[in-house]
C-alpha atoms as a PDB file:
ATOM      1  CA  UNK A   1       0.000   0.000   0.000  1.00  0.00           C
ATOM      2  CA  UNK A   2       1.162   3.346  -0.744  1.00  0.00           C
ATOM      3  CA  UNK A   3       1.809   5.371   2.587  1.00  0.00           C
ATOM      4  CA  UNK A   4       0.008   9.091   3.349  1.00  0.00           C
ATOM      5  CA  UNK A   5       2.848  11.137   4.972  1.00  0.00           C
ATOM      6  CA  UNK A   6       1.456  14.524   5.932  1.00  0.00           C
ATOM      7  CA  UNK A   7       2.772  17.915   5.063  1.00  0.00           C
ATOM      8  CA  UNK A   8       2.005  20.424   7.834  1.00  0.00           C
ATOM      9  CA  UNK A   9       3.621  23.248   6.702  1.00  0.00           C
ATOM     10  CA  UNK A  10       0.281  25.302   6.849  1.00  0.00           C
ATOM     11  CA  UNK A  11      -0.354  24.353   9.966  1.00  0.00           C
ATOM     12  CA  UNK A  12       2.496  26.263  10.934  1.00  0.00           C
ATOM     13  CA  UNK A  13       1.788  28.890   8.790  1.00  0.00           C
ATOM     14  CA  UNK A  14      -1.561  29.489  10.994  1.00  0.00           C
ATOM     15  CA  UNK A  15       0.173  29.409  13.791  1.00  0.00           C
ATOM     16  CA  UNK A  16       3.174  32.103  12.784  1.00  0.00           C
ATOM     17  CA  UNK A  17      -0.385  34.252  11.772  1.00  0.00           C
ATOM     18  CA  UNK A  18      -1.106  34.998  15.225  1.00  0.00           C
ATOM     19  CA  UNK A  19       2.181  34.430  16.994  1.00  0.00           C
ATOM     20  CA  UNK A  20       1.836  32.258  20.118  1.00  0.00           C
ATOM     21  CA  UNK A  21       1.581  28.861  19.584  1.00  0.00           C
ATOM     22  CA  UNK A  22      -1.962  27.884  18.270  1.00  0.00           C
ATOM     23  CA  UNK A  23      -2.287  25.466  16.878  1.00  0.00           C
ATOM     24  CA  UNK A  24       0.059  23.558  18.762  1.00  0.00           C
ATOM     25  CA  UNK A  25       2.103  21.901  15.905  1.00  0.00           C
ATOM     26  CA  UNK A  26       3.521  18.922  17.587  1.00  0.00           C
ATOM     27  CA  UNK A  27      -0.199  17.965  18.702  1.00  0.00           C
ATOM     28  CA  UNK A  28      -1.628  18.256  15.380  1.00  0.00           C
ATOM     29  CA  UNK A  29       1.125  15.803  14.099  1.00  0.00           C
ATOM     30  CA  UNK A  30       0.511  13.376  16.652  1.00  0.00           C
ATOM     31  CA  UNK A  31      -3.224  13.743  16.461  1.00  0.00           C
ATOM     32  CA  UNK A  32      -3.118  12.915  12.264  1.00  0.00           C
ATOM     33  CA  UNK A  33      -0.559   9.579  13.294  1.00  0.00           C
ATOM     34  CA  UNK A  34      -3.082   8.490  15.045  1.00  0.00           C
ATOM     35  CA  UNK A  35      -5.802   9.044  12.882  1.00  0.00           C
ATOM     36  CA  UNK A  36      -3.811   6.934  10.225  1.00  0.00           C
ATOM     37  CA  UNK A  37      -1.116   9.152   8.357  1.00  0.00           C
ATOM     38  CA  UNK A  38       1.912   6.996   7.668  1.00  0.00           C
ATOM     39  CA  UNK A  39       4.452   9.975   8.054  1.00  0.00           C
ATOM     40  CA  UNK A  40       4.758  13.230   8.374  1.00  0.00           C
ATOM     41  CA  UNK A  41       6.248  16.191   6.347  1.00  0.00           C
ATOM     42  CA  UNK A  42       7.697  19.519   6.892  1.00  0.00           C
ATOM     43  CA  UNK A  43       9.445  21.966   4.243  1.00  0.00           C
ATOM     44  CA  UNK A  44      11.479  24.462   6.849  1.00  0.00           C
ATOM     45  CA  UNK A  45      12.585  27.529   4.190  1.00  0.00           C
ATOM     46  CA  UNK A  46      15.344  29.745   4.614  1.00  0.00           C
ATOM     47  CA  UNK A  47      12.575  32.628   5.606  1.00  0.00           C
ATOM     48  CA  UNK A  48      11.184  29.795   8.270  1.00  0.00           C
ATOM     49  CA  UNK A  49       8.201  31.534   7.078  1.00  0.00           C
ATOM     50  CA  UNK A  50       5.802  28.625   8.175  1.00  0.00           C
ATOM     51  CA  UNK A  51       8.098  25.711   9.976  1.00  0.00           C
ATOM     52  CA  UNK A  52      10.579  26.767  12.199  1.00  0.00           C
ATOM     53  CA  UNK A  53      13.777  25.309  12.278  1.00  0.00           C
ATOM     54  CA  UNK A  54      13.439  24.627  16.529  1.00  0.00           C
ATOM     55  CA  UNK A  55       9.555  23.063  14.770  1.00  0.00           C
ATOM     56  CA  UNK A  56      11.907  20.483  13.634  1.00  0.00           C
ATOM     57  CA  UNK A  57      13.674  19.562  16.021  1.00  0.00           C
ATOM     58  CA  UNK A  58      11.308  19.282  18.317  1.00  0.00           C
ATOM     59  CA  UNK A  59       8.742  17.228  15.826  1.00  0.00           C
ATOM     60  CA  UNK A  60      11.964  14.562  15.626  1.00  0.00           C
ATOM     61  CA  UNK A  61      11.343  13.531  19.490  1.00  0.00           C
ATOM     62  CA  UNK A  62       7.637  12.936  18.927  1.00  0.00           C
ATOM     63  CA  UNK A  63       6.506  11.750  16.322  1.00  0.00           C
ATOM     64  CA  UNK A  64       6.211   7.767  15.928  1.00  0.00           C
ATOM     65  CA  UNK A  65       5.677   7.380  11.943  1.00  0.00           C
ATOM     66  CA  UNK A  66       8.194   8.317   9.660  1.00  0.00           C
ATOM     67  CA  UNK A  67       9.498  11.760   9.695  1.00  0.00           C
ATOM     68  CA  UNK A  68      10.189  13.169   5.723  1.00  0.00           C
ATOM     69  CA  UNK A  69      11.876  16.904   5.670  1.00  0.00           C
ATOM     70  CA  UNK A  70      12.123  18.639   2.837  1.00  0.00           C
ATOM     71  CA  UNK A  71      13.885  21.495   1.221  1.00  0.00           C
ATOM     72  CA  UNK A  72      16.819  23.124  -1.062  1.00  0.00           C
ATOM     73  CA  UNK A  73      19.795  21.746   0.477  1.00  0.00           C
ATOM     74  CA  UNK A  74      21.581  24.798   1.508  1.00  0.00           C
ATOM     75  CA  UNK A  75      24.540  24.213   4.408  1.00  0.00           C
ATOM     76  CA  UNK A  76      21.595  25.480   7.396  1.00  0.00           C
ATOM     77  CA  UNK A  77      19.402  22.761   6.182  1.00  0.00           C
ATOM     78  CA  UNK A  78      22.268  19.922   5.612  1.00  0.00           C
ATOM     79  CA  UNK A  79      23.041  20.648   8.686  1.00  0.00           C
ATOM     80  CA  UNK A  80      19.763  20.366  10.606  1.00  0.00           C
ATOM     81  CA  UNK A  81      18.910  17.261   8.689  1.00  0.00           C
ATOM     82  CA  UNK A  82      22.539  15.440   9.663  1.00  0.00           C
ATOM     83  CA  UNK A  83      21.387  16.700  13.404  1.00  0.00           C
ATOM     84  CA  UNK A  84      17.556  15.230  13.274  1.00  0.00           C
ATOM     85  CA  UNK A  85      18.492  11.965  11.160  1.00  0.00           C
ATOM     86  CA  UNK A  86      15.304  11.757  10.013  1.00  0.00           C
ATOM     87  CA  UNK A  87      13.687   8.779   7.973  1.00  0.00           C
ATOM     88  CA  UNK A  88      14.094  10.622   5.030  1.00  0.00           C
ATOM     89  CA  UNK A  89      15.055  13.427   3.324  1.00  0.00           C
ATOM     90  CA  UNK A  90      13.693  15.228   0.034  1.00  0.00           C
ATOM     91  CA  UNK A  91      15.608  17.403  -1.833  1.00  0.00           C
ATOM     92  CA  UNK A  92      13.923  20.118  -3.143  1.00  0.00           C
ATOM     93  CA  UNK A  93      15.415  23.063  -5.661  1.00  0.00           C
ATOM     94  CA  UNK A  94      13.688  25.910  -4.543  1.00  0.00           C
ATOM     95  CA  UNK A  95      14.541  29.652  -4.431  1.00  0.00           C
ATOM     96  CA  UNK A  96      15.213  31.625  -1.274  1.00  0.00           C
ATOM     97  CA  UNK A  97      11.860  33.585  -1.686  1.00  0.00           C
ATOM     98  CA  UNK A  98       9.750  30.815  -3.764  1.00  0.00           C
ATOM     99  CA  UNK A  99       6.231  31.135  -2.683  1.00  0.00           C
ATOM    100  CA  UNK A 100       5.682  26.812  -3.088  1.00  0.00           C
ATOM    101  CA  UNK A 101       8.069  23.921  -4.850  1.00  0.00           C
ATOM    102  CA  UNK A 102       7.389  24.849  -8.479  1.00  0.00           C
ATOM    103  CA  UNK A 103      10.202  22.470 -10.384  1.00  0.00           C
ATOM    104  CA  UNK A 104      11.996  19.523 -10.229  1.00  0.00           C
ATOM    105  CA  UNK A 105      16.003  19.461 -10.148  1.00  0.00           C
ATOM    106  CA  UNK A 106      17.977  19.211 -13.062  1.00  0.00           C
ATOM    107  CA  UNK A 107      19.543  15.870 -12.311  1.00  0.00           C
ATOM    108  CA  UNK A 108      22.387  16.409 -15.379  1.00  0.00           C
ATOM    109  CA  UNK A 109      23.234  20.192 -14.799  1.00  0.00           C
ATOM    110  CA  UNK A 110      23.561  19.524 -11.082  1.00  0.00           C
ATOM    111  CA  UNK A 111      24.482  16.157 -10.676  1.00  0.00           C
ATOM    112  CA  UNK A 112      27.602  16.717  -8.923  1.00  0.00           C
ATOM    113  CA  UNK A 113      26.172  18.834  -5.897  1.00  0.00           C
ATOM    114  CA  UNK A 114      23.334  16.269  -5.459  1.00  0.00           C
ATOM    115  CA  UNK A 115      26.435  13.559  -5.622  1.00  0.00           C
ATOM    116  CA  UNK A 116      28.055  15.069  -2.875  1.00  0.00           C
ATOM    117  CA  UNK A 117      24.946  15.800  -0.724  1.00  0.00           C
ATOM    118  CA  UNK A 118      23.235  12.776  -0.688  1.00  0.00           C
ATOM    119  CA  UNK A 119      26.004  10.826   0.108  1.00  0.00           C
ATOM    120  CA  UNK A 120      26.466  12.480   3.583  1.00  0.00           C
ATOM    121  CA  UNK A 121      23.016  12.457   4.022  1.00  0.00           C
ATOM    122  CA  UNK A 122      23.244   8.366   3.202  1.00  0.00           C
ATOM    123  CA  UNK A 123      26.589   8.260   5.169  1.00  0.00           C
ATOM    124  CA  UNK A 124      24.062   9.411   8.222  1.00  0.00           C
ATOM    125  CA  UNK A 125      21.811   6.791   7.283  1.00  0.00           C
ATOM    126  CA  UNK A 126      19.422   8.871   5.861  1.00  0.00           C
ATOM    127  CA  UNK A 127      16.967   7.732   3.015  1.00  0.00           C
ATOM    128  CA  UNK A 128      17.351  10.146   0.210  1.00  0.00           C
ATOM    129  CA  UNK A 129      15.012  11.309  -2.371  1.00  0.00           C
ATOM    130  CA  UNK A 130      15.016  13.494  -5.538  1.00  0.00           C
ATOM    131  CA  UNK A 131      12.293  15.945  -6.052  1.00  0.00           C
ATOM    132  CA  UNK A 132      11.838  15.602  -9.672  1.00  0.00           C
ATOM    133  CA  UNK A 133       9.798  16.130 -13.077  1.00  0.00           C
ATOM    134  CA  UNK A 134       8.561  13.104 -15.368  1.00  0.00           C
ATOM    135  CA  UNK A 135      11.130  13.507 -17.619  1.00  0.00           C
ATOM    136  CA  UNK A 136      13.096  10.328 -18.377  1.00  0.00           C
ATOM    137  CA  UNK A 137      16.288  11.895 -18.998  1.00  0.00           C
ATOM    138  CA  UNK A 138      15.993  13.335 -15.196  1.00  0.00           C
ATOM    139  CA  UNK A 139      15.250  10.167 -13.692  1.00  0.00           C
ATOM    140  CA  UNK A 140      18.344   8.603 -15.210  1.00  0.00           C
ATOM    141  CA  UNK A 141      19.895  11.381 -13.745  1.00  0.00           C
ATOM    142  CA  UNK A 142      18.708  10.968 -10.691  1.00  0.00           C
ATOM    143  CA  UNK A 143      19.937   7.256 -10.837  1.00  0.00           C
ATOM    144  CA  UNK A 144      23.394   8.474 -11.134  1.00  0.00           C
ATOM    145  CA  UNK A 145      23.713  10.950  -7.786  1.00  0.00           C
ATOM    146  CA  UNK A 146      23.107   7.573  -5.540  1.00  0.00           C
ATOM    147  CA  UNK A 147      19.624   9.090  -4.499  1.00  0.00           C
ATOM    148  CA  UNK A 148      17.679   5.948  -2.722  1.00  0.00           C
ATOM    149  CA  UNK A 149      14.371   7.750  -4.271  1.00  0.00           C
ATOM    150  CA  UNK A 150      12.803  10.268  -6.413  1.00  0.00           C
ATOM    151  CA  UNK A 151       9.404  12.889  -5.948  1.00  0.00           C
ATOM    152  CA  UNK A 152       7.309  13.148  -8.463  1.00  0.00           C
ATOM    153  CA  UNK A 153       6.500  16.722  -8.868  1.00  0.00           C
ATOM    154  CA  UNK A 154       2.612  16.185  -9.869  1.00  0.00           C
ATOM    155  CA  UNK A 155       0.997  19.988 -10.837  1.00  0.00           C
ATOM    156  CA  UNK A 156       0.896  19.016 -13.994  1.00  0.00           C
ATOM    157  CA  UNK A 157      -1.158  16.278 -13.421  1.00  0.00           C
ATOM    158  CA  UNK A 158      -2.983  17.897 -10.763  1.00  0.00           C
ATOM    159  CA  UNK A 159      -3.892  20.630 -13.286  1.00  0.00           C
ATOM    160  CA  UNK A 160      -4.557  18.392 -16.335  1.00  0.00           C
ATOM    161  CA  UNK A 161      -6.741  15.626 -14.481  1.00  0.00           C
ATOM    162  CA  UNK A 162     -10.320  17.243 -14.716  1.00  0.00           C
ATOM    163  CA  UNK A 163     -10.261  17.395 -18.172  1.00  0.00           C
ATOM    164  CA  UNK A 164      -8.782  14.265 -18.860  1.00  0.00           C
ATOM    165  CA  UNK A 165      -7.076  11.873 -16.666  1.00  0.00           C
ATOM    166  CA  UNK A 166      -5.462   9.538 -18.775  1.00  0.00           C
ATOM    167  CA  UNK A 167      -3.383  12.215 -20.669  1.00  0.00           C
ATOM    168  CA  UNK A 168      -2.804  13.544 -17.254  1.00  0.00           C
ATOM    169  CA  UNK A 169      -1.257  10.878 -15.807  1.00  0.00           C
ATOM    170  CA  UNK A 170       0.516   9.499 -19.190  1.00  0.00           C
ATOM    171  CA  UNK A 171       4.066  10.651 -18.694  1.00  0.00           C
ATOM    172  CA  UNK A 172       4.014   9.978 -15.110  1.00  0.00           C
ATOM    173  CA  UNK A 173       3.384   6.287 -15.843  1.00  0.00           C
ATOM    174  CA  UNK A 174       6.317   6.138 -18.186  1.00  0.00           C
ATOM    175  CA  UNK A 175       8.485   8.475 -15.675  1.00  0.00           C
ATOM    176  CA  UNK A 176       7.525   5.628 -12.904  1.00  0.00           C
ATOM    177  CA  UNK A 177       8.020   2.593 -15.377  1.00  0.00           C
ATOM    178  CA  UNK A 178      11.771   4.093 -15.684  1.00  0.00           C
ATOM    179  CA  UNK A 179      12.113   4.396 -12.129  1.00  0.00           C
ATOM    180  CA  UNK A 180      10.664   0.842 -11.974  1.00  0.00           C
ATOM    181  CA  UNK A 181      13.918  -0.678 -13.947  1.00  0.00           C
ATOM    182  CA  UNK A 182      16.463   1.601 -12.693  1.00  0.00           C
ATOM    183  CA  UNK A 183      15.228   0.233  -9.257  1.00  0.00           C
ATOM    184  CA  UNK A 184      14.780   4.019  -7.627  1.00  0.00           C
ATOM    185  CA  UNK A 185      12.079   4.258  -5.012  1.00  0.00           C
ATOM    186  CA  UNK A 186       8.899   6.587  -6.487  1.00  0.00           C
ATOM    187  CA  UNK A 187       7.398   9.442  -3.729  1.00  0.00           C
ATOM    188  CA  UNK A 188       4.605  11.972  -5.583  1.00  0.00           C
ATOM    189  CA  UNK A 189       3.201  15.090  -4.362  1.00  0.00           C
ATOM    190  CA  UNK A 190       2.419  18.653  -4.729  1.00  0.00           C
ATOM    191  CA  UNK A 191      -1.028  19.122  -5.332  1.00  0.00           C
ATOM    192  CA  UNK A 192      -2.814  15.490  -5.140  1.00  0.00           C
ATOM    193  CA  UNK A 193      -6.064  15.966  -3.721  1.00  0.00           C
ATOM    194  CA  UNK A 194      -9.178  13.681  -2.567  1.00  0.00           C
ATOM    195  CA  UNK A 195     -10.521  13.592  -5.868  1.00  0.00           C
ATOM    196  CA  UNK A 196      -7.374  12.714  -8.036  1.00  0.00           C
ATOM    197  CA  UNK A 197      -4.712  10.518  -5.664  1.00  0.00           C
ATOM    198  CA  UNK A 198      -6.773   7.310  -6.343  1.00  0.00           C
ATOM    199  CA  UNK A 199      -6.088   7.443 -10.092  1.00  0.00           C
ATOM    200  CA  UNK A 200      -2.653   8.559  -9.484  1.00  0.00           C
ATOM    201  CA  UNK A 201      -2.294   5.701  -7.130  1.00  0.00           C
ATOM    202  CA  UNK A 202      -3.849   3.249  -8.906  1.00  0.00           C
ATOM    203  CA  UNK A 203      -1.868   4.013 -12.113  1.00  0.00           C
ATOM    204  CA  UNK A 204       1.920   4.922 -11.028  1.00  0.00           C
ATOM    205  CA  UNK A 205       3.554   1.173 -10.581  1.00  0.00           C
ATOM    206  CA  UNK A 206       5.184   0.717  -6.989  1.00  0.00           C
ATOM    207  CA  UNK A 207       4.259   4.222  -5.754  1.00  0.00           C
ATOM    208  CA  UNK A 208       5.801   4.214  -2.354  1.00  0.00           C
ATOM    209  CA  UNK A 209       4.592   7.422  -0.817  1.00  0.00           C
ATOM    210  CA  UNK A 210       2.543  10.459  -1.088  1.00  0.00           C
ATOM    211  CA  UNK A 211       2.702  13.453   0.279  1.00  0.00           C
ATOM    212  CA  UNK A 212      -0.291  16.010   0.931  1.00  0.00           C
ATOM    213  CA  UNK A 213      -0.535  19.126   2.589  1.00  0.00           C
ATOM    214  CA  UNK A 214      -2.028  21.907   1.130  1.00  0.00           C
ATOM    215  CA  UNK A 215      -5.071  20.374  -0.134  1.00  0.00           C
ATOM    216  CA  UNK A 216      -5.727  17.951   2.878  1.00  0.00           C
ATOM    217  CA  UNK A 217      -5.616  20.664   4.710  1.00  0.00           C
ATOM    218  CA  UNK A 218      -7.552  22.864   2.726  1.00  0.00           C
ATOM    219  CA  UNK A 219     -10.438  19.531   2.753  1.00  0.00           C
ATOM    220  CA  UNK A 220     -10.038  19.507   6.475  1.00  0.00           C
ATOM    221  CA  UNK A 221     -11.398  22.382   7.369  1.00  0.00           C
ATOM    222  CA  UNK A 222     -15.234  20.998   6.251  1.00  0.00           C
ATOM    223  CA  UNK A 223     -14.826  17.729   6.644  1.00  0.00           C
ATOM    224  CA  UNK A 224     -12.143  17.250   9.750  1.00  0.00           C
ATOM    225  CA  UNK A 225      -8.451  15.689  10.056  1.00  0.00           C
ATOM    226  CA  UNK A 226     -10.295  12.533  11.744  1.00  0.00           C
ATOM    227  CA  UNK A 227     -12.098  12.235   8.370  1.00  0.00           C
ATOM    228  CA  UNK A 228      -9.934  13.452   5.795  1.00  0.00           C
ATOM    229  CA  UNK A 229      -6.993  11.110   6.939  1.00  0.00           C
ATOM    230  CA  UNK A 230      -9.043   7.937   6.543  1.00  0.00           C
ATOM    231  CA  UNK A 231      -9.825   9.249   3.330  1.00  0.00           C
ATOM    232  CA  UNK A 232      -6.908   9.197   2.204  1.00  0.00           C
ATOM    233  CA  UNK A 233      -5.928   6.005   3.112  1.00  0.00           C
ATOM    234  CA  UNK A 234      -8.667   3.973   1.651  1.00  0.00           C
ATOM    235  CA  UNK A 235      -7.830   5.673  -1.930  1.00  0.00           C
ATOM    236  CA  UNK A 236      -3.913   4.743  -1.334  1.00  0.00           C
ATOM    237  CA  UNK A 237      -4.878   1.289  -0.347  1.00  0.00           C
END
């Protein structure tokens, strides 16, 4: 079954609205574990805009599923990661100021950087993965730098699904089939919602792990985390 790891950047983001600390961060994590979520993601930026670096930290000696961070690996954020050890670790290329993740990493151009970081973060024991378009070229790329995984970056498909989802989800299944026989995990997010992660599920061979924030969130305020998570699960399973 594929796993439901949990984004809660925007909890955090409510939270930094007001100051103080409501919502308490590190009880909404463990409340959606045990509601069902598999894992649990954060995406600290350089701005710690939403997560806080000390958020991190202090998520790593609670939680109880597996703990994904990720982000542009920049020497603050290496650093953090080597500190926490979590689970896993997704690498992410964003800008300094980006508003959201809005590409995947050129796995050729930069191939030499992502060498060198994801072998300390493996030396650490760290499960790596490769936030990445569905572009076969990438992916073979990504094979090279060592990286145990790779992220799907699924907009695209997010965007194209309403109007048709087999087009939508056409060069993801070929991306994952390449994945498949280079024998590099497959992650997905950005953007998978209720309505579309059953057909991306369904579809994308050996799909490890999803992971949802923005829009489970978004669905959670009408229908409730103790809901929504359950949700999710049955359309992963």
């Amino acid at each position: 079954m594929t796993k439901l790891s949990v984004n809660i950047n925007k909890i955090a983001t409510l939270r930094n609205s007001r100051g103080g600390n409501v919502p308490n961060l590190l009880t909404v994590a463990a409340d959606l574990q045990d509601y069902g979520a598999q894992g649990i993601t954060i995406h600290p930026r350089p701005d710690q805009r939403h997560i806080k670096y000390d958020d991190a930290l202090e998520l790593s000696k609670v939680l109880t599923t597996e703990f994904n961070i990720e982000g542009n690996p920049i020497t603050k954020f290496v650093d953090l990661v080597n500190r926490i050890k979590p689970d896993q670790v997704t690498l992410v290329p964003d800008e300094e100021n980006a508003l959201t993740s809005n590409t995947g990493w050129d796995t050729i151009k930069h191939r030499d950087f992502l060498k060198e970081v994801i072998n300390e973060f493996k030396g650490n024991g760290i499960r790596t993965s490769i936030f990445i378009d569905p572009d076969e070229k990438m992916i073979e790329g990504a094979k090279v730098t060592g990286t145990d995984r790779i992220e799907l970056y699924t907009e695209a498909y997010a965007i194209n699904y309403p109007q048709n989802p087999e087009k939508a989800i056409a060069p993801y299944v070929k991306a994952a089939k390449v994945a498949n026989k280079l024998d590099i995990g497959i992650n997905a997010g950005h953007d998978l919602n209720l309505e579309n992660t059953a057909f991306f599920a369904k579809n994308i061979p050996q799909l490890l792990e999803v992971s949802i924030g923005h829009a489970l969130i978004s669905e959670s305020l009408y229908l409730g985390f103790e809901n929504v998570i359950p949700m999710y699960v049955q359309r992963l399973s």
